[in-house]
C-alpha atoms as a PDB file:
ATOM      1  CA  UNK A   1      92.202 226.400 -85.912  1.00  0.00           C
ATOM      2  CA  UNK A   2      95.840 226.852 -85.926  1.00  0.00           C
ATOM      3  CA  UNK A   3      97.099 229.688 -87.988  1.00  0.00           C
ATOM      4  CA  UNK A   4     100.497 228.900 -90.280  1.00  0.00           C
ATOM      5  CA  UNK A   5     102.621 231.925 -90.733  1.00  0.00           C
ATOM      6  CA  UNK A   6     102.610 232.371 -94.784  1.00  0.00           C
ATOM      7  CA  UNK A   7     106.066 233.755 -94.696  1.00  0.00           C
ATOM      8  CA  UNK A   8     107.680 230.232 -92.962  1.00  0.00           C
ATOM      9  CA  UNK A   9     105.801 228.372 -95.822  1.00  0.00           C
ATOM     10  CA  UNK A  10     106.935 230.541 -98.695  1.00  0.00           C
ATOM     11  CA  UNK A  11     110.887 230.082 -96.912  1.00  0.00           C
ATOM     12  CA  UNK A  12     110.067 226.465 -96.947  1.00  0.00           C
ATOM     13  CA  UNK A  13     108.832 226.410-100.515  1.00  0.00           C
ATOM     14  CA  UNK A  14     112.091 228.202-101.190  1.00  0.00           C
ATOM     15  CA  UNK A  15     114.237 225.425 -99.824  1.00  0.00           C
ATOM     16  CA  UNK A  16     112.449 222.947-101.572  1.00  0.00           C
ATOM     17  CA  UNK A  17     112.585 224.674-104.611  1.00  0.00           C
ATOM     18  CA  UNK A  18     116.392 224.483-104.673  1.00  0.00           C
ATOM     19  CA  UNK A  19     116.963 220.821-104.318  1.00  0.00           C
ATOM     20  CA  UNK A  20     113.629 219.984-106.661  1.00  0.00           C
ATOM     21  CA  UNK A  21     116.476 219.159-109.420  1.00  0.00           C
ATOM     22  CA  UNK A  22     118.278 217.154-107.682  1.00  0.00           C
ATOM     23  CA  UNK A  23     115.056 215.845-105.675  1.00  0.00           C
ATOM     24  CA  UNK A  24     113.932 214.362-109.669  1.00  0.00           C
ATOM     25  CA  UNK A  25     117.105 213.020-110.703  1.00  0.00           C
ATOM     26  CA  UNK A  26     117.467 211.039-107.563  1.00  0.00           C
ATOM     27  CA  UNK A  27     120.297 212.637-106.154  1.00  0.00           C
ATOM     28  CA  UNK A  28     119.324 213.138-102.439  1.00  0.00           C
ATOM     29  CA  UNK A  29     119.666 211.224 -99.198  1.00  0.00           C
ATOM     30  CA  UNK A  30     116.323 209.117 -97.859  1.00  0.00           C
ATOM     31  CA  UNK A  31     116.037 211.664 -95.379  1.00  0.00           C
ATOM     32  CA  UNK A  32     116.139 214.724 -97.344  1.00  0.00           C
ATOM     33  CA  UNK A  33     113.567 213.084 -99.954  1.00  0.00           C
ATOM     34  CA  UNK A  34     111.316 212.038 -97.162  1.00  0.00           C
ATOM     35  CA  UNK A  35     111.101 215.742 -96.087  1.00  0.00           C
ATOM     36  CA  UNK A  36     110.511 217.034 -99.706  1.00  0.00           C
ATOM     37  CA  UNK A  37     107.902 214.636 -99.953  1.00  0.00           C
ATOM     38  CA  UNK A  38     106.169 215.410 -96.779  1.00  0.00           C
ATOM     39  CA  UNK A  39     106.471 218.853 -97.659  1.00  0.00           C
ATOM     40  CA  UNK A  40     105.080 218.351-101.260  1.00  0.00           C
ATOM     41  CA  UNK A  41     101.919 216.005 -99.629  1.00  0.00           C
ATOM     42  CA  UNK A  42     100.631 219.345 -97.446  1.00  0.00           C
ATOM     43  CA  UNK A  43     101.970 222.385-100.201  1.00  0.00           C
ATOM     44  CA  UNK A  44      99.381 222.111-103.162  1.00  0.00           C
ATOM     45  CA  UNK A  45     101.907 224.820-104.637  1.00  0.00           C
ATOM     46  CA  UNK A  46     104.650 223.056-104.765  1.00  0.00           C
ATOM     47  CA  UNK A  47     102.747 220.221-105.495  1.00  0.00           C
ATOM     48  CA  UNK A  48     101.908 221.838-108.933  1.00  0.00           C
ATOM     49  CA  UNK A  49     105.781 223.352-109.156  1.00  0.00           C
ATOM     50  CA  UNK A  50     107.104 219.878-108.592  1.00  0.00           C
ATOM     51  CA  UNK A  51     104.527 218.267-111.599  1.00  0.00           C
ATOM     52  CA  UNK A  52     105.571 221.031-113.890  1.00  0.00           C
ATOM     53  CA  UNK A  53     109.662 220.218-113.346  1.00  0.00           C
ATOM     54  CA  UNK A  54     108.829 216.809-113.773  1.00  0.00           C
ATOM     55  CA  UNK A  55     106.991 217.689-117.321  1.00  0.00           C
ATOM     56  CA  UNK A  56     109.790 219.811-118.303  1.00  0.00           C
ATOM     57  CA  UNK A  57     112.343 217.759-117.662  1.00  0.00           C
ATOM     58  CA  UNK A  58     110.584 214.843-119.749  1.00  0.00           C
ATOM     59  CA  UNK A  59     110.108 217.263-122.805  1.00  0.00           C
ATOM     60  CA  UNK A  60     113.883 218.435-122.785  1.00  0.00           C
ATOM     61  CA  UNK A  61     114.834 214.742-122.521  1.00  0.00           C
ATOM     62  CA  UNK A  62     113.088 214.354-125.679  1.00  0.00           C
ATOM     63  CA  UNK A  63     113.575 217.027-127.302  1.00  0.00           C
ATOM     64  CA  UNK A  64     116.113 216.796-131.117  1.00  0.00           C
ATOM     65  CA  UNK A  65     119.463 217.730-130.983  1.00  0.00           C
ATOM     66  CA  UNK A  66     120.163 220.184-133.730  1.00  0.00           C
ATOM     67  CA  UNK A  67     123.228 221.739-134.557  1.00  0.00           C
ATOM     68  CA  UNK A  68     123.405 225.971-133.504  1.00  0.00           C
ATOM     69  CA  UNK A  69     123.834 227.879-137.684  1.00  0.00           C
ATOM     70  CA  UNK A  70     127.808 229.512-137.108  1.00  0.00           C
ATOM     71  CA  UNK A  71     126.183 232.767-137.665  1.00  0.00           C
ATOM     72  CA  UNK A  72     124.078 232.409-134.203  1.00  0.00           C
ATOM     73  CA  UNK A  73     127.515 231.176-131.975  1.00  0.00           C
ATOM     74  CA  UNK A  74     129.337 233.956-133.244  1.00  0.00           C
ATOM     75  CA  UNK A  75     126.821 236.531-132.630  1.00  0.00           C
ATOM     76  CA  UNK A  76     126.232 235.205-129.103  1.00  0.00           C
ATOM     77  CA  UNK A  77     130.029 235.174-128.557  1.00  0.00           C
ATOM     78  CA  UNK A  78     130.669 238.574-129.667  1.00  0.00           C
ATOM     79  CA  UNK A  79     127.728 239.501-127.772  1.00  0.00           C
ATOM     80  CA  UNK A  80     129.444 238.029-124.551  1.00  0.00           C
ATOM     81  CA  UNK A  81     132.648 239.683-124.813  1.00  0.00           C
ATOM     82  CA  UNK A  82     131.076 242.633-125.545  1.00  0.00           C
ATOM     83  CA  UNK A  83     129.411 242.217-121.730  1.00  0.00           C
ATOM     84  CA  UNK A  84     132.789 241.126-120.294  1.00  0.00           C
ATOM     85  CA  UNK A  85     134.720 244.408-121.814  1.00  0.00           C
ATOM     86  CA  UNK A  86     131.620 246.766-120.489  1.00  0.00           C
ATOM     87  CA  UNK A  87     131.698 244.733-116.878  1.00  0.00           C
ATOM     88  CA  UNK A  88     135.744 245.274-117.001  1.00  0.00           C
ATOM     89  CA  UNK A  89     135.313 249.501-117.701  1.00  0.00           C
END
């Protein structure tokens, strides 16, 4: 039996992890989505990764827009600048 070296998968997993977005929304070349796709037939991993993305995305999709209270943008923007003047010390 022919031994796969686990580190090559997990790099390939990687790669394929990367362009999973774009694989969904149908923004890749044929080629490129055939090769995700063969990849995803033999990885049950990704196979599971690429399911839960596809899940995700569908809940987001349908998920209420609600306006954010004043209270919360302010707080996160003086939270941000407060980062920015720390980063610039």
């Amino acid at each position: 039996m022919k031994q796969t070296d686990p580190h090559r998968c997990h790099e390939n997993c990687l790669v394929l992890f990367e362009r999973l977005s774009e694989y969904i929304d149908r923004e890749l070349d044929a080629p490129t989505c055939k090769d995700i796709e063969a990849h995803i037939k033999a990885c049950k991993p990704c196979q599971v990764c690429l399911e839960t993305l596809k899940q995700t995305v569908a809940l987001c999709r349908n998920l209420e827009r609600r306006q954010v209270p004043d209270t919360f943008s302010l707080k996160l923007k003086s939270a941000i600048f407060d980062l920015v003047d720390k980063k610039a010390d």
